[in-house]
Protein backbone atom coordinates (compact mmCIF):
# COMPACT_ATOMS: atom_id res chain seq x y z
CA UNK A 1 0.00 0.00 0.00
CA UNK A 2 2.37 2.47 0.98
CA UNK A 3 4.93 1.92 -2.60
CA UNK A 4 1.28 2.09 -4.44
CA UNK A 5 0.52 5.41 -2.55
CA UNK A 6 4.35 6.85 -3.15
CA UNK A 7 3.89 5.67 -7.08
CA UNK A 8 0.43 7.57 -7.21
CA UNK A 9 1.68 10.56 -5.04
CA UNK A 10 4.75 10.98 -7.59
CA UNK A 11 2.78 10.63 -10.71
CA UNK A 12 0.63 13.41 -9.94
CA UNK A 13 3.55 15.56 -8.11
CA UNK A 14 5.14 14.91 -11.92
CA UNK A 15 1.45 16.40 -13.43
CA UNK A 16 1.47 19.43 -11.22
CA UNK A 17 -1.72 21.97 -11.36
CA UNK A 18 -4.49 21.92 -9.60
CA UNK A 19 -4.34 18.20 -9.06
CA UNK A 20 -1.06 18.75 -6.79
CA UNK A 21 -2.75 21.65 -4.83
CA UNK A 22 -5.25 19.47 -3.80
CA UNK A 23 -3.30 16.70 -2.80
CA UNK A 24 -0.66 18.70 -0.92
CA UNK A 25 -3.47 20.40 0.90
CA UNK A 26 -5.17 16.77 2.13
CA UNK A 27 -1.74 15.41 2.84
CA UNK A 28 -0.85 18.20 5.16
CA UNK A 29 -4.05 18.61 6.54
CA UNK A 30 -3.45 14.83 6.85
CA UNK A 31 -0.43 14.83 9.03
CA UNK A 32 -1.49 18.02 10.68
CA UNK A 33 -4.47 16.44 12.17
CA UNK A 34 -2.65 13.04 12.57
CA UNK A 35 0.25 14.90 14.42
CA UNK A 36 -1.96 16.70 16.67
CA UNK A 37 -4.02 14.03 18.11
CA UNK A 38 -0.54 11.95 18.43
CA UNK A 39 1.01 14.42 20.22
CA UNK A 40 -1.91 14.57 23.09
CA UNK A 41 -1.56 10.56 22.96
CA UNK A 42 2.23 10.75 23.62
CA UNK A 43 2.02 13.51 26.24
CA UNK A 44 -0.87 12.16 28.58
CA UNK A 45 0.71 8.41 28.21
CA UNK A 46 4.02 10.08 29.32
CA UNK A 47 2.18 12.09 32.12
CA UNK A 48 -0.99 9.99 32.91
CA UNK A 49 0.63 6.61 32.85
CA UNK A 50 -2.47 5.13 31.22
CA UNK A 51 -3.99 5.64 27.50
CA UNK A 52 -4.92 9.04 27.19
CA UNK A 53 -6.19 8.91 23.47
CA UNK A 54 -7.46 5.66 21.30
CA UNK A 55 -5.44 4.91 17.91
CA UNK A 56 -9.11 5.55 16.56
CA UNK A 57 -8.86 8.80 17.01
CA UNK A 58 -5.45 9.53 15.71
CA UNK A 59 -6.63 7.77 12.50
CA UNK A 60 -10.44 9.73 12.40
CA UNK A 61 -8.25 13.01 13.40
CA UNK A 62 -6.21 12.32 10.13
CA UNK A 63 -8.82 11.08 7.91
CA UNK A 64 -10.63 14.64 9.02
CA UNK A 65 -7.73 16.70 8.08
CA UNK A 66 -7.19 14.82 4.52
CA UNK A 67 -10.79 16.84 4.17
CA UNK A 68 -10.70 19.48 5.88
CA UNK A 69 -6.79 20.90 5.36
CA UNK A 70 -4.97 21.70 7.98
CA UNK A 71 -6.10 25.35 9.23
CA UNK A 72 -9.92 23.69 9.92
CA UNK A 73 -7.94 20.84 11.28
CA UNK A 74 -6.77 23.21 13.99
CA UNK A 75 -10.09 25.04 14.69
CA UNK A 76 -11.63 21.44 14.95
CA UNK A 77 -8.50 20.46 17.47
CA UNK A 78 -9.85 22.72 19.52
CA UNK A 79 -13.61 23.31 19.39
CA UNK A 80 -13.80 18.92 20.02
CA UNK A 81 -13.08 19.70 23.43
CA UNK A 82 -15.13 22.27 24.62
CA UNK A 83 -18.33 20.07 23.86
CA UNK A 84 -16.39 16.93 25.03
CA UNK A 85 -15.79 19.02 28.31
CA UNK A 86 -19.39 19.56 28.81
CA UNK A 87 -20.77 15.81 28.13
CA UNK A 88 -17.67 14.80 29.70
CA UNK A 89 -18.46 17.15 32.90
CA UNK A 90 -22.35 15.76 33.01
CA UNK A 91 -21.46 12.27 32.51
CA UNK A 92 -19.12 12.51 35.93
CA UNK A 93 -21.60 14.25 37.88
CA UNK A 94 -24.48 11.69 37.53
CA UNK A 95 -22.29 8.62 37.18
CA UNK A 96 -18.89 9.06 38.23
CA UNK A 97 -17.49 7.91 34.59
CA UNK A 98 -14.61 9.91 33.87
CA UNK A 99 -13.76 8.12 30.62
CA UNK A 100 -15.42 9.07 27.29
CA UNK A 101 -15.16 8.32 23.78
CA UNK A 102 -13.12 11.07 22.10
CA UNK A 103 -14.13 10.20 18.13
CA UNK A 104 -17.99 12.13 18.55
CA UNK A 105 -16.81 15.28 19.83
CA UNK A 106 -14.09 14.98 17.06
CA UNK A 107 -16.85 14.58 14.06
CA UNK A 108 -19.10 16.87 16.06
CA UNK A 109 -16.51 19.59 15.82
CA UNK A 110 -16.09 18.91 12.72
CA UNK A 111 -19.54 19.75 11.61
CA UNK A 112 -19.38 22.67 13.17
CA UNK A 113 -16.06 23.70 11.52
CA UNK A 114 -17.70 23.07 8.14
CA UNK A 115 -21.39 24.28 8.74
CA UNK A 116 -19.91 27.55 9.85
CA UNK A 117 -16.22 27.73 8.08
CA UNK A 118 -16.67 31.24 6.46
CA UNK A 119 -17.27 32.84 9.76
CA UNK A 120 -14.63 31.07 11.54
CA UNK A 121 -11.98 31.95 8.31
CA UNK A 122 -13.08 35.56 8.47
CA UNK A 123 -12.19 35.70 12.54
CA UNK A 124 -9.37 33.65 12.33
CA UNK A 125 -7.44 34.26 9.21
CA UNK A 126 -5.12 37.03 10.67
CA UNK A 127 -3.84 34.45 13.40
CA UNK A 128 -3.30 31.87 10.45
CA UNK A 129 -1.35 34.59 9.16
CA UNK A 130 1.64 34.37 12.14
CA UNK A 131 3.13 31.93 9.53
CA UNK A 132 5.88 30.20 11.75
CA UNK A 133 4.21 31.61 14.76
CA UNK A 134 2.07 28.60 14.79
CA UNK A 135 4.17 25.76 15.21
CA UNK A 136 5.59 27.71 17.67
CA UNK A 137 2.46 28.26 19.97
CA UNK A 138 1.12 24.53 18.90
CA UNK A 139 4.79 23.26 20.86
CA UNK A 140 3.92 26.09 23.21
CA UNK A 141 0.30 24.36 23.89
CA UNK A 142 1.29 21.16 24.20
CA UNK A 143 3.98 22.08 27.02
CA UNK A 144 1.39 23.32 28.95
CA UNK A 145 -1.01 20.37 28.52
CA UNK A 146 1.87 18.36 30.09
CA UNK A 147 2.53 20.67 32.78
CA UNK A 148 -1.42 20.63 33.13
CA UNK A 149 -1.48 17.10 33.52
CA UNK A 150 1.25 16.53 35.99
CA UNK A 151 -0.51 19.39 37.91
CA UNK A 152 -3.78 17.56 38.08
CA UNK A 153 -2.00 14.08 39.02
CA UNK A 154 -0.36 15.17 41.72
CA UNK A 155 -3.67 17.02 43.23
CA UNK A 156 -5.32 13.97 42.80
CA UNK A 157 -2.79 12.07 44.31
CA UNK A 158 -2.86 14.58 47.52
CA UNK A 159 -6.85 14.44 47.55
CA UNK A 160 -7.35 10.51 47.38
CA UNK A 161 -4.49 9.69 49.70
């Protein structure tokens, strides 16, 4: 699969045009999303000690951003969690579950992201517009999801001593 996917990658890299745009665009929304969602999985396994994020996810994540392209990747990255943190918040308080499925609030999101993408471009396209700036504050976020986590461990670990 992946020598068939190199051949028909070069062939149309050799056609160029429009055809190339478009597949540049899904592979690095591709990655993008992939790299995100693998990044959360590698940081909260590092920090949590248990599986923080499914291998589902990191491949619905990526099969989002082959769509999508990598800016609405990012908006969806983080609009998934704000709805995840409200179910997520309701299902604790009335059962005590504090594990839930990642992969709805992802295509949830998503939705969103696409329902109501020409608003969202026209408020966000001057912070898409930082260029290397957001790599940068991506590395920046992800430090402080770690720190974030180790926080929260070790108040737990005080509190249920």
């Amino acid at each position: 699969m992946w020598l068939i996917g190199s051949l028909a990658i070069t062939l149309i890299w050799w056609s160029s045009g429009i055809r190339w745009t478009g597949l540049f665009t899904s592979l690095t929304g591709m990655a993008v999303g992939m790299g995100l969602i693998w990044t959360v999985r590698l940081v909260g396994r590092a920090v949590l000690r248990k599986e923080a994020m499914g291998f589902g996810d990191v491949t619905l994540m990526a099969m989002i951003g082959a769509f999508t392209g990598w800016q609405a990747s990012l908006v969806i990255f983080f609009l998934a969690p704000l709805a995840g943190l409200v179910i997520g918040l309701i299902q604790f308080l009335l059962h005590r579950d504090n594990i839930i499925p990642y992969g709805p609030f992802l295509c949830l999101a998503t939705l969103v992201t696409l329902v109501y993408w020409s608003p969202i471009w026209a408020y966000l396209r001057p912070a898409f517009a930082m260029g290397w700036l957001i790599p940068i504050t991506m590395v920046a976020c992800m430090a402080v999801m770690a720190v974030l986590l180790f926080v929260l461990q070790l108040i737990k670990g005080l509190m249920f001593r």
